[in-house]
Protein backbone atom coordinates (compact mmCIF):
# COMPACT_ATOMS: atom_id res chain seq x y z
CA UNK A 1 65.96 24.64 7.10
CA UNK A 2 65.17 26.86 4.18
CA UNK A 3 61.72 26.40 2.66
CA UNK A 4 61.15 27.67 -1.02
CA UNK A 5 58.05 29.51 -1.78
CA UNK A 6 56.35 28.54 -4.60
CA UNK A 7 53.00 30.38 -3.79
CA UNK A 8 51.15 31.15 -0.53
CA UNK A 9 50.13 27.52 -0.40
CA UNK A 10 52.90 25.51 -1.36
CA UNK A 11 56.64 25.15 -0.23
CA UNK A 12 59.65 22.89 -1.27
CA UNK A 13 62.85 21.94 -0.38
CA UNK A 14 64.81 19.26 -0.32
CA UNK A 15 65.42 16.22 1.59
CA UNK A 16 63.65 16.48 5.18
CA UNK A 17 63.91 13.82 8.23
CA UNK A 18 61.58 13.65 11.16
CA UNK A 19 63.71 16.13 13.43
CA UNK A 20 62.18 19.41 10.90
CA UNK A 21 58.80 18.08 11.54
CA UNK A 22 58.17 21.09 14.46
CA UNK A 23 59.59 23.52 12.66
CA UNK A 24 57.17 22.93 9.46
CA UNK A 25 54.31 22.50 12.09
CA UNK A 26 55.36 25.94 13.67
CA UNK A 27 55.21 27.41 10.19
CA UNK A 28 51.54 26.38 9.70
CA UNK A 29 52.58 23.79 7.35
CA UNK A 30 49.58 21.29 6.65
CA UNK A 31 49.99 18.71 4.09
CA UNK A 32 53.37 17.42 3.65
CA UNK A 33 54.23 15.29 -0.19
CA UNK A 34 56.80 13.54 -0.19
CA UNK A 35 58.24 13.20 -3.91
CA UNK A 36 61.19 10.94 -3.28
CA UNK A 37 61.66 7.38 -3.41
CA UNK A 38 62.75 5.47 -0.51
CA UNK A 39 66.16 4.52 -1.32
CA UNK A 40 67.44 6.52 -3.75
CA UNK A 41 70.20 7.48 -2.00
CA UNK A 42 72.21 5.66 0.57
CA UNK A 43 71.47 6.91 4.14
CA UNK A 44 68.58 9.26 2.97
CA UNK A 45 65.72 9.45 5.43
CA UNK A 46 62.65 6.63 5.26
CA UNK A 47 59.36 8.16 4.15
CA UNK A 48 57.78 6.43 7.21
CA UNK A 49 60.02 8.19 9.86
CA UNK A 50 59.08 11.47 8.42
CA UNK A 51 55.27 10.18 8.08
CA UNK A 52 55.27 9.56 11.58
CA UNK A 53 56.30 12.48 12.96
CA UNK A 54 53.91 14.34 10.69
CA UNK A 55 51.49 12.61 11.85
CA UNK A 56 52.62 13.04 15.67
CA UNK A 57 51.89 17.03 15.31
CA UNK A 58 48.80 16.36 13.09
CA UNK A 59 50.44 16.87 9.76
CA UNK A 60 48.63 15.05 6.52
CA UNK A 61 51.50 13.07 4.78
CA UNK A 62 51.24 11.73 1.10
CA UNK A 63 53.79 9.72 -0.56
CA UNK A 64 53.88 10.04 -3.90
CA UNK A 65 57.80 8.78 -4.81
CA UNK A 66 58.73 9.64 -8.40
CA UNK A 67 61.28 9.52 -10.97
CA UNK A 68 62.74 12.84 -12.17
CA UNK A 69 63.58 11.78 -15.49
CA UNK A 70 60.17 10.10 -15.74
CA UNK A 71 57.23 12.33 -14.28
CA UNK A 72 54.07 10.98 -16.19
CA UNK A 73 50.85 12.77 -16.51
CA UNK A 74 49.36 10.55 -14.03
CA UNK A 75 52.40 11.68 -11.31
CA UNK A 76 51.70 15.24 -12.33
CA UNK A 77 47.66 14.80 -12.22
CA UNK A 78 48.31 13.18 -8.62
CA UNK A 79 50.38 16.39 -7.20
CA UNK A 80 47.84 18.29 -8.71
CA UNK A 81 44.59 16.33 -6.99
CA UNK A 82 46.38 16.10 -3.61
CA UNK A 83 47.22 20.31 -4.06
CA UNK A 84 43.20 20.75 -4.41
CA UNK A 85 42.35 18.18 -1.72
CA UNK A 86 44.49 18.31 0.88
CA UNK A 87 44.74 21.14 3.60
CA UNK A 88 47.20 24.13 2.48
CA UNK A 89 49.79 25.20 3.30
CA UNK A 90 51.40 22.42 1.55
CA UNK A 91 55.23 21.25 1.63
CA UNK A 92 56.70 19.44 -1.00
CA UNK A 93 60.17 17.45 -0.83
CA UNK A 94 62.36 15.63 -2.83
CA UNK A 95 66.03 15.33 -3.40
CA UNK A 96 66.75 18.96 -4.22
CA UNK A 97 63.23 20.84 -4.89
CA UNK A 98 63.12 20.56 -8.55
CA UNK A 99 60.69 17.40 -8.99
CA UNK A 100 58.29 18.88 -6.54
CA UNK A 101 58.11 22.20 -8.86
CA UNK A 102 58.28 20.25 -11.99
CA UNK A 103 54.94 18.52 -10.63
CA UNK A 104 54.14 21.77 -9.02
CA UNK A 105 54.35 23.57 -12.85
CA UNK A 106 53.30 21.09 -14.58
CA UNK A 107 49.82 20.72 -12.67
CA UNK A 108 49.17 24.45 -12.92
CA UNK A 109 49.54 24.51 -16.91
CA UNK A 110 46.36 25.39 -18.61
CA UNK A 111 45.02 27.09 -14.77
CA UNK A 112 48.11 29.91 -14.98
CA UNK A 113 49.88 31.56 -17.86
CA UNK A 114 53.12 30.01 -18.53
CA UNK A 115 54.97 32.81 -17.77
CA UNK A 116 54.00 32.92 -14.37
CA UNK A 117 54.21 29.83 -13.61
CA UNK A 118 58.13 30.15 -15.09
CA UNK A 119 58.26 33.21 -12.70
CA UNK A 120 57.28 32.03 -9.49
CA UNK A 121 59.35 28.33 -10.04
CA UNK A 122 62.74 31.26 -10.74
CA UNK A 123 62.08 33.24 -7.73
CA UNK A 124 61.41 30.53 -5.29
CA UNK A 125 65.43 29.17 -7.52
CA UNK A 126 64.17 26.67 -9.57
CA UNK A 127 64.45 27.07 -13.59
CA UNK A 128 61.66 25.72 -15.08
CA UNK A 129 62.70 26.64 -18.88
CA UNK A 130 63.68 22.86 -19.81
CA UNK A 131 60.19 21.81 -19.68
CA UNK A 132 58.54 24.94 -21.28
CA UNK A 133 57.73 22.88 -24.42
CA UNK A 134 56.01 19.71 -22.13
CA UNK A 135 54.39 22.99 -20.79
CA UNK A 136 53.70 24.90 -23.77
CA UNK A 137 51.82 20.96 -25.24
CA UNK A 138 50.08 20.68 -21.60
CA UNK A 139 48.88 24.53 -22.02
CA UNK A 140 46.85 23.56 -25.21
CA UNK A 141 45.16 21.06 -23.73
């Protein structure tokens, strides 16, 4: 399994099922979000298997399912609450990645400048530059 480093404190990836759950707890991992609908796909892991095992090896699990053509303020407000709440490190999943970043981004506009928010999204593989102007509106806020 290849995790994506966002920052110190928060990872991503993709789709996860219960059978990673040791490896994330060997890597310190202490929070897991889960991004992604149940259902969205056919034969894609339930959130409640993976919530489970979390919580087997002592692992905080949030479900927060969203759309990726639809991430509201309120979804984006939510990642960023459960970032400043919840035990880090943190690992995020979703279909690919992306959403989690998008969230992840999107929460940390008007705390970090843009461009390093952009930067740390690229090196981690995720491009970020279709929602610099939802960015760029957030960052005036």
């Amino acid at each position: 399994m290849e995790l994506h480093k966002i920052t110190d404190d928060l990872f991503v990836s993709g789709q996860i099922d219960a059978a990673v759950i040791p490896f994330l707890a060997a890597q310190g991992i202490h929070t897991i979000i889960c991004n992604r609908p149940d259902g969205e796909a056919p034969g894609q892991p339930t959130f409640e298997s993976v919530e489970k095992a979390a919580s087997a090896h002592g692992i905080n699990v949030v479900y927060q399912p969203v759309q990726s053509s639809a991430i509201s303020d309120a979804d984006v407000a939510a990642f960023g609450k459960v970032l400043e709440e919840l035990p880090a490190p943190v690992f995020a999943y979703c279909r690919s990645g992306t959403r989690c970043t998008v969230l992840w981004s999107l929460s940390q506009a008007g705390k970090l400048p843009i461009q390093d928010i952009l930067l740390k999204a690229m090196r981690a593989g995720y491009d970020m530059s279709p929602i610099l102007p939802r960015l760029e509106k957030m960052q005036r806020r």
